[in-house]
Protein backbone atom coordinates (compact mmCIF):
# COMPACT_ATOMS: atom_id res chain seq x y z
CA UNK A 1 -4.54 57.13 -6.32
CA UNK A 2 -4.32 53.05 -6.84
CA UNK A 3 -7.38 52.89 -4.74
CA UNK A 4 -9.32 55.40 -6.73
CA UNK A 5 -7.73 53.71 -9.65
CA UNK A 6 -8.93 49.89 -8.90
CA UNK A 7 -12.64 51.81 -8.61
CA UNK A 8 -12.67 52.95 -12.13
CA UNK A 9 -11.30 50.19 -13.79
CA UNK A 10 -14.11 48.15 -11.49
CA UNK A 11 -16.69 51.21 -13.27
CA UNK A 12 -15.24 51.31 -16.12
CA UNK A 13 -15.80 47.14 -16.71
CA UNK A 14 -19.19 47.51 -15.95
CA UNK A 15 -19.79 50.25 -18.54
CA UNK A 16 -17.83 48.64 -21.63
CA UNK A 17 -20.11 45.18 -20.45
CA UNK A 18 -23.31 46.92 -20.49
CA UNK A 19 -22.31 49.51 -23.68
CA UNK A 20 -21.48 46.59 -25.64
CA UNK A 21 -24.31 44.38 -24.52
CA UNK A 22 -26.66 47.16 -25.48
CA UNK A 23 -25.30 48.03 -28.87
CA UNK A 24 -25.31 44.20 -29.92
CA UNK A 25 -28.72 43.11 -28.93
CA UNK A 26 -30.50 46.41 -29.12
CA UNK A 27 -28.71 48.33 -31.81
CA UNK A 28 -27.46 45.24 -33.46
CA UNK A 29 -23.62 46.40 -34.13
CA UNK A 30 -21.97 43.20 -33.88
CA UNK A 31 -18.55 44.86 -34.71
CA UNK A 32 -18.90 47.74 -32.47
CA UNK A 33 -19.75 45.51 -29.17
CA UNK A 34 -16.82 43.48 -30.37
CA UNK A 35 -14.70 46.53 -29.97
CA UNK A 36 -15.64 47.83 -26.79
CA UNK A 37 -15.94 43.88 -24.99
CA UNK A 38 -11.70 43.86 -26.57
CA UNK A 39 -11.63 47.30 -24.51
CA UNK A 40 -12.15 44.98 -21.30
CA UNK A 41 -8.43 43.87 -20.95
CA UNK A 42 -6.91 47.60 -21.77
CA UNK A 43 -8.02 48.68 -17.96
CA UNK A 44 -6.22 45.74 -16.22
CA UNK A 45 -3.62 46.68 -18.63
CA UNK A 46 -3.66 50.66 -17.46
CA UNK A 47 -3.89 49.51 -13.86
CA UNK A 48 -0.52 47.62 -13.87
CA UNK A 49 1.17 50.01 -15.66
CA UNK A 50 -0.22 52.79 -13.09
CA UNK A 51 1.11 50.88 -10.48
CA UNK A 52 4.40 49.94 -11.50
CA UNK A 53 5.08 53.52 -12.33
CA UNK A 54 3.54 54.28 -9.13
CA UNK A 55 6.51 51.77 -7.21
CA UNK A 56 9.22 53.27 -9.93
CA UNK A 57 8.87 57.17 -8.81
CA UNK A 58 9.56 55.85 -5.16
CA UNK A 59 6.16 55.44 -3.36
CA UNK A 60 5.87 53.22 -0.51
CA UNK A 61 4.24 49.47 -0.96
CA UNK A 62 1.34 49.74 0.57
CA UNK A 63 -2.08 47.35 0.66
CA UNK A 64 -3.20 49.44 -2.62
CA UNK A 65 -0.49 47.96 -4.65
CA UNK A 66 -1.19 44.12 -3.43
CA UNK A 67 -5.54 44.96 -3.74
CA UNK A 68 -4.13 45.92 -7.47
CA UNK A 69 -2.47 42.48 -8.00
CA UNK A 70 -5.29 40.61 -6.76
CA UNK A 71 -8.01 42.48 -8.95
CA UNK A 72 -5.99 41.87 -11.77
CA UNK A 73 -5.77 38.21 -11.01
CA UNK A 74 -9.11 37.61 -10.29
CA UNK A 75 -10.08 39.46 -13.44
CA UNK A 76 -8.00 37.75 -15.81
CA UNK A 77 -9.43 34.78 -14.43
CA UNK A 78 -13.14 35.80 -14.00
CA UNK A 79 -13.68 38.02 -16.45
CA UNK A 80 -14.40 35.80 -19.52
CA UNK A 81 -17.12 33.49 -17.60
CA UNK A 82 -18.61 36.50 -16.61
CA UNK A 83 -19.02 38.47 -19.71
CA UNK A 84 -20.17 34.93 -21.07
CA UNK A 85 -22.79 34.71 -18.35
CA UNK A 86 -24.36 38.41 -18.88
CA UNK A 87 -24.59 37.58 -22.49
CA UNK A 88 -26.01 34.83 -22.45
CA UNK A 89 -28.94 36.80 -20.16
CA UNK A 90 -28.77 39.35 -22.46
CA UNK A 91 -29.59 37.32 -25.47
CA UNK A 92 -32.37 35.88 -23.57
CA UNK A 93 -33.73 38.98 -22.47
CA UNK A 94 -33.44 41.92 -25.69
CA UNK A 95 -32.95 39.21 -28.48
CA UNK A 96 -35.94 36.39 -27.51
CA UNK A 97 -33.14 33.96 -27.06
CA UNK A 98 -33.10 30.67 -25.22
CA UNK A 99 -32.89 31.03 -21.33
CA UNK A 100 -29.20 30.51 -21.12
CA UNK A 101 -28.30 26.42 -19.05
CA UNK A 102 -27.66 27.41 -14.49
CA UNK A 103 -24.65 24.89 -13.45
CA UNK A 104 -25.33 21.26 -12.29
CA UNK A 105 -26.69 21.63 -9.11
CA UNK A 106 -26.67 17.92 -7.89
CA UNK A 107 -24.48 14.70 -7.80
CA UNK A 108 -21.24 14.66 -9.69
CA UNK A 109 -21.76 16.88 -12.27
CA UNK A 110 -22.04 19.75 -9.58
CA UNK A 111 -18.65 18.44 -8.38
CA UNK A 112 -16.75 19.20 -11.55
CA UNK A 113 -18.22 22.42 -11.75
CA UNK A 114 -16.95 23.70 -8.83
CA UNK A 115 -13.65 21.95 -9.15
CA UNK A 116 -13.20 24.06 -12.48
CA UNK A 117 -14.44 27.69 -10.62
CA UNK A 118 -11.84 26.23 -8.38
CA UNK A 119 -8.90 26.48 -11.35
CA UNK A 120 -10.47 29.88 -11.76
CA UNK A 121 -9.72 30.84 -8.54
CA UNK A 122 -5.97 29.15 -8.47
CA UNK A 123 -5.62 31.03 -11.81
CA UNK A 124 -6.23 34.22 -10.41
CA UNK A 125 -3.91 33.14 -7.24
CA UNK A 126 -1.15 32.52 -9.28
CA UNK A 127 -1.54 35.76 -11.30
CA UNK A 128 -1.72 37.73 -8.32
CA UNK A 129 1.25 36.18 -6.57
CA UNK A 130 3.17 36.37 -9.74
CA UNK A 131 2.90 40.35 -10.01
CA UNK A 132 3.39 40.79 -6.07
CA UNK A 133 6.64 38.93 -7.01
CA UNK A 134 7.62 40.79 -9.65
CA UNK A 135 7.13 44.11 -7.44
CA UNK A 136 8.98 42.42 -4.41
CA UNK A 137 11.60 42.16 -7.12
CA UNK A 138 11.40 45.89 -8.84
CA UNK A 139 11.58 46.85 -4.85
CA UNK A 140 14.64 45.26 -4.23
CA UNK A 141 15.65 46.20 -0.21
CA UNK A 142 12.57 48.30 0.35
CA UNK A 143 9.35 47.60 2.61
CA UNK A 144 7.50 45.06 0.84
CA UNK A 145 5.88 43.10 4.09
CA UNK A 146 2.69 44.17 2.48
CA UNK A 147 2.89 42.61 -0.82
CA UNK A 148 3.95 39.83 0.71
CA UNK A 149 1.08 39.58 2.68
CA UNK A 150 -1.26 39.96 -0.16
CA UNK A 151 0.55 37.18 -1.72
CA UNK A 152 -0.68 35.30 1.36
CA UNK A 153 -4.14 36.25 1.09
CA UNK A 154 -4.29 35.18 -2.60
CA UNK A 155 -2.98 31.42 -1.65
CA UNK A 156 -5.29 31.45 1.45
CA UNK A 157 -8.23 32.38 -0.90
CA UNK A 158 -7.27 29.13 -3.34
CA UNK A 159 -6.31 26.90 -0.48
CA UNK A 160 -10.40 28.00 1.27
CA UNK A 161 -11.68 27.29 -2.19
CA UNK A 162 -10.45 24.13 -2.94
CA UNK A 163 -11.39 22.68 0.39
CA UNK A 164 -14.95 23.81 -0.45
CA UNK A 165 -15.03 22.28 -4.10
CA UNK A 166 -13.21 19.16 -2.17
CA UNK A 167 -17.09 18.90 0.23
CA UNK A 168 -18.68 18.26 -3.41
CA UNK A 169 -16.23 15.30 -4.17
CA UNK A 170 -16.16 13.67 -0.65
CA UNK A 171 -20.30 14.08 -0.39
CA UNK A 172 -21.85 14.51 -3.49
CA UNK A 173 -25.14 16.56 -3.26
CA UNK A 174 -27.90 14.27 -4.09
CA UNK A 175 -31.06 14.69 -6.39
CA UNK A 176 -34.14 15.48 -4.25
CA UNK A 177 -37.02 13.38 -5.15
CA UNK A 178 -39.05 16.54 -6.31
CA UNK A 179 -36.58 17.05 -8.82
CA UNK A 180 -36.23 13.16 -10.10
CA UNK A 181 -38.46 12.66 -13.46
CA UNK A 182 -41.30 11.11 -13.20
CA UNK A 183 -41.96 7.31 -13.63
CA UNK A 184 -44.42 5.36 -15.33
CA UNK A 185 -46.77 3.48 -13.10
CA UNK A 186 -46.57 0.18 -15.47
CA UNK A 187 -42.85 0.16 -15.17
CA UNK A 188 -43.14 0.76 -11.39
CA UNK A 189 -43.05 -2.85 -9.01
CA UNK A 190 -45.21 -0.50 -6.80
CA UNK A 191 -47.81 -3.04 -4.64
CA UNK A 192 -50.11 0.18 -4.65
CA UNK A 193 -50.30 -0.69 -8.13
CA UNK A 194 -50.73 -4.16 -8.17
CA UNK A 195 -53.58 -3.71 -5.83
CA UNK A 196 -55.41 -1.02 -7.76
CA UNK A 197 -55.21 -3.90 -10.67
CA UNK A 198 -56.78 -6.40 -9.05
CA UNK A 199 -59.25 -4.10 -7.59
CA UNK A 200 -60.15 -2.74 -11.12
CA UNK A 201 -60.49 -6.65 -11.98
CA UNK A 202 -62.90 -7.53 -9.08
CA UNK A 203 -65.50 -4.41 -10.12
CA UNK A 204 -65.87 -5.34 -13.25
């Protein structure tokens, strides 16, 4: 049932994101893609309630419960950027709006953007590990290897991530030189230039 559960909350986000998308940029009802984007948190909300009754009326913890802890987490700390990001190509695409700004790709800038999808991702850690806690507690003596184990996964996940975002720091991705702007030629100290001068200056 938490399985089936985590897959129609999962549905269920993607339907309230694209019903509310439509009705703003299509339909233009502000007020009513307000309401259903608000209707967003109400399934994480529905899932944690599911599951704690779930624990209360004496099942087993199981791997459901922890995958339900770690959606939530990474929800609650993905969600947001990622309604902002379809909207933003939503506006572009149904409303004639700017093409919404990609991340820094290159030098330090790039670096600081994936340090802060790195918060994200200790965000959603630390939500995750704090509801597997809180079910280890509501447990008390019973089984709860599993949840413990999830609790592992959700550290291991920040721990991987930060050592990535970490690369960006210690080497820096650098600008290609197809993507530097160009320069002008007079402001160049370019011998290629001198010589086409002085060339110029002998024909005429």
């Amino acid at each position: 049932m938490i399985v089936g559960l985590i897959v129609a909350c999962e549905v269920g986000f993607w339907v309230l994101l694209t019903a509310g998308l439509a009705v703003r940029y299509l339909l233009k009802w502000r007020r009513t893609s307000v309401a259903l984007l608000l209707c967003e948190p109400l399934l994480e909300v529905v899932l944690f309630v599911v599951t704690a009754v779930d624990l209360k009326n004496g099942a087993t913890p199981g791997w459901e419960h922890g995958l339900a802890a770690v959606y939530i987490g990474f929800t609650v700390a993905y969600g947001h950027c990622t309604i902002r990001w379809l909207d933003g190509h939503a506006a572009h695409r149904l409303a004639g709006g700017p093409p919404p700004a990609g991340p820094p790709r290159y030098g330090m800038a790039r670096a600081g953007h994936e340090g802060r999808l790195w918060l994200r991702t200790v965000l959603a850690a630390t939500v995750a590990c704090a509801l597997l806690q809180a079910a280890i507690a509501y447990v008390g003596d019973g089984n709860t290897e599993s949840l413990r184990s999830f609790q592992w996964v959700a550290l291991r996940a920040a721990a991987i991530h930060g050592l990535v975002a970490l690369t960006y720091v210690i080497r820096p991705k650098k600008t290609p030189a197809s993507a530097l702007p160009a320069r002008d030629p007079q402001h160049v100290p370019d011998l290629t230039v001198g010589r086409t001068g002085q060339d110029e200056q002998q024909v005429r």
